[in-house]
Protein backbone atom coordinates (compact mmCIF):
# COMPACT_ATOMS: atom_id res chain seq x y z
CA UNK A 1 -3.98 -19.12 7.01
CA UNK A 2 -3.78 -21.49 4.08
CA UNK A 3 -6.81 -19.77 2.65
CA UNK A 4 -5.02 -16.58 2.99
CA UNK A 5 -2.21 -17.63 0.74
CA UNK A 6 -3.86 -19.45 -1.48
CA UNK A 7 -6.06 -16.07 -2.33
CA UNK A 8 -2.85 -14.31 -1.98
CA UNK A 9 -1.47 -16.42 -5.15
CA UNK A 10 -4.23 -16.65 -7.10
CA UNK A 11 -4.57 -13.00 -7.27
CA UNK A 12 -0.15 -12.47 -7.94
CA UNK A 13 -1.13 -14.66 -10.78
CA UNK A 14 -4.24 -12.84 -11.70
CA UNK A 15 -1.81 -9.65 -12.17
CA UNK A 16 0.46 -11.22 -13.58
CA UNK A 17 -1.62 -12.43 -16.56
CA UNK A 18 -3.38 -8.33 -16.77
CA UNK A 19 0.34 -7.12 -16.92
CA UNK A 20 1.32 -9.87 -19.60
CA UNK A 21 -2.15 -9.15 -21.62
CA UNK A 22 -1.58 -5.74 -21.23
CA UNK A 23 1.92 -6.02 -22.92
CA UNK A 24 0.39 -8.14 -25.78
CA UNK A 25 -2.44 -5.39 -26.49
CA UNK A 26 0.52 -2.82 -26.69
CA UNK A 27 2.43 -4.73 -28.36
CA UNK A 28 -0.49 -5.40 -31.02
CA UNK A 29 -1.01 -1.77 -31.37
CA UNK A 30 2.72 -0.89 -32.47
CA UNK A 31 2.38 -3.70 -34.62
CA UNK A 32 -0.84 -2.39 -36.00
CA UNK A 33 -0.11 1.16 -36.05
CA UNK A 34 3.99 0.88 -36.96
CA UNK A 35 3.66 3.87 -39.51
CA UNK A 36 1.82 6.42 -36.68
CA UNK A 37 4.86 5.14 -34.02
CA UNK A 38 7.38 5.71 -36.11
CA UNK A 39 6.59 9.46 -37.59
CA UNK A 40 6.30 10.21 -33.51
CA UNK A 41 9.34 9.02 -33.07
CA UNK A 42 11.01 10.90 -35.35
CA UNK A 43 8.94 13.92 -35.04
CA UNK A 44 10.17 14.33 -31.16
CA UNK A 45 13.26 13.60 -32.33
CA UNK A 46 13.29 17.01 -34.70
CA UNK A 47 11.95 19.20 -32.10
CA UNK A 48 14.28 17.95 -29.62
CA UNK A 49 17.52 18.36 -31.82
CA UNK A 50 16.11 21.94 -33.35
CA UNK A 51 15.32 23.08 -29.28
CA UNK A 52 18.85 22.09 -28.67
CA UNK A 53 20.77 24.13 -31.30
CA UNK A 54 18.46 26.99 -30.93
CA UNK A 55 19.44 26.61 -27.09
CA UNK A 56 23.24 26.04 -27.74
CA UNK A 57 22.84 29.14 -29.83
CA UNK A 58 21.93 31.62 -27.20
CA UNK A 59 24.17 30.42 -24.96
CA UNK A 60 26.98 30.93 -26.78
CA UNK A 61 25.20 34.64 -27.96
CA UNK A 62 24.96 35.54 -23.90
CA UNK A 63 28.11 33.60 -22.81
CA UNK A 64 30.15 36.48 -21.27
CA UNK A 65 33.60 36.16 -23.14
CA UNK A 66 35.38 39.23 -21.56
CA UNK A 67 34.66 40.86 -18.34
CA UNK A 68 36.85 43.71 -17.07
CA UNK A 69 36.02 45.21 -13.66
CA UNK A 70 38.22 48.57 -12.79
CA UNK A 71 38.99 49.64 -9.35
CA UNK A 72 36.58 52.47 -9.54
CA UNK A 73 33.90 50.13 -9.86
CA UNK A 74 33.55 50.49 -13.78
CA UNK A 75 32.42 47.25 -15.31
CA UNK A 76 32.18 45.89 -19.27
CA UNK A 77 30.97 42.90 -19.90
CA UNK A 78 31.07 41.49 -23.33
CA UNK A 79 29.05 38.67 -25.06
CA UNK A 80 28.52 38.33 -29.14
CA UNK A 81 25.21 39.58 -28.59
CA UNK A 82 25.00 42.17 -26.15
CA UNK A 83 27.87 44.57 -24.59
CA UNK A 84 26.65 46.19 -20.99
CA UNK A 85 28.68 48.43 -19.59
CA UNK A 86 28.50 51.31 -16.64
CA UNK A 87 31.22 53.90 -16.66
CA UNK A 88 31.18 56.62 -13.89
CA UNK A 89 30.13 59.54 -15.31
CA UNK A 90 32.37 62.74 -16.04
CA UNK A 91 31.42 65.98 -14.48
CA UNK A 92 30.67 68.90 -16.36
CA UNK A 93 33.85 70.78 -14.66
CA UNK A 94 33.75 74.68 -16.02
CA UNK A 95 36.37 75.91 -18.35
CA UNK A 96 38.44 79.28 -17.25
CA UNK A 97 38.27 78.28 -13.45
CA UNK A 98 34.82 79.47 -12.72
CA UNK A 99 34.18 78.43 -9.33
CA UNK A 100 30.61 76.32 -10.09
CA UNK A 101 30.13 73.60 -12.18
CA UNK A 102 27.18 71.36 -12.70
CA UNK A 103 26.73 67.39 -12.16
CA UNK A 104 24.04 65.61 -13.94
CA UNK A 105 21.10 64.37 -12.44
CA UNK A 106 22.20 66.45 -9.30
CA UNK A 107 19.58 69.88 -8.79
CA UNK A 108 21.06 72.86 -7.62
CA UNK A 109 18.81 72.94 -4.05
CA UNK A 110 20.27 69.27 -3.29
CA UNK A 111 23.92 71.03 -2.99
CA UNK A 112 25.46 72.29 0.33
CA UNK A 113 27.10 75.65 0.36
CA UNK A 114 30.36 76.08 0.82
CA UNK A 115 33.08 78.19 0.54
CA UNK A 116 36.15 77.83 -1.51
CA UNK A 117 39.19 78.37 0.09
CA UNK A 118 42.40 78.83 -1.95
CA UNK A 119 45.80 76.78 -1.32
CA UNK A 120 48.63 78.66 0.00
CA UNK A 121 52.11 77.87 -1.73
C-alpha cells in the first residue's frame, strides 16, 4: 500500500508541475505576443457591441406596441416596422334589393338554394 501512495504522489506532483509549466508557456506567449492579444480583444469586443445594437434594434422594430383584438375576431397589431392586420371581409351586398349577391372567394356551385321568404308586418 505504501507503494501505492507513494506513486499516487509522485504523479499529483507530476501534474501539478505540467499545469504550472503549462501556465508559464501561456503566460510567455501573451507576454510575447501582447500586440496580437490585445487587437483580439478588442476586435470581439466590436462585434459583440455592434451584434447587440443591431439586435436591440429589431427588437424594438418588431416589439408589438398596440394590439387591438375586436369581438368579431378582427385583430391589428402594430410594431414601428410592420402593421398586420385581418379584418373580416365585407360582402358585395346588391344595391336596389336584388335578391343575389356575391361573396368573394365563394363559387356560385358551393351555395345552397334557398328560398327567400319575406317578413310579415
Amino acid at each position: 500500500m505504501k507503494i501505492a501512495k507513494l506513486i499516487k504522489t509522485v504523479a499529483s506532483a507530476g501534474s501539478a508541475v505540467v499545469g504550472l509549466g503549462t501556465k508559464a508557456m501561456d503566460f510567455a506567449d501573451h507576454v510575447i505576443h501582447r500586440k496580437e492579444y490585445e487587437a483580439k480583444k478588442r476586435r470581439k469586443r466590436i462585434i459583440a457591441i455592434t451584434l447587440g445594437v443591431i439586435g436591440g434594434v429589431v427588437a424594438i422594430l418588431l416589439f408589438p406596441y398596440k394590439l387591438v383584438v375586436e369581438k368579431n375576431g378582427d385583430f391589428e397589431i402594430r410594431t414601428l416596422l410592420l402593421r398586420i392586420y385581418r379584418k373580416t371581409e365585407d360582402y358585395n351586398l346588391p344595391e336596389g334589393g336584388s335578391e343575389t349577391f356575391d361573396i368573394e372567394g365563394v363559387e356560385d356551385d358551393e351555395v345552397v338554394e334557398c328560398q327567400i321568404v319575406e317578413a310579415e308586418d
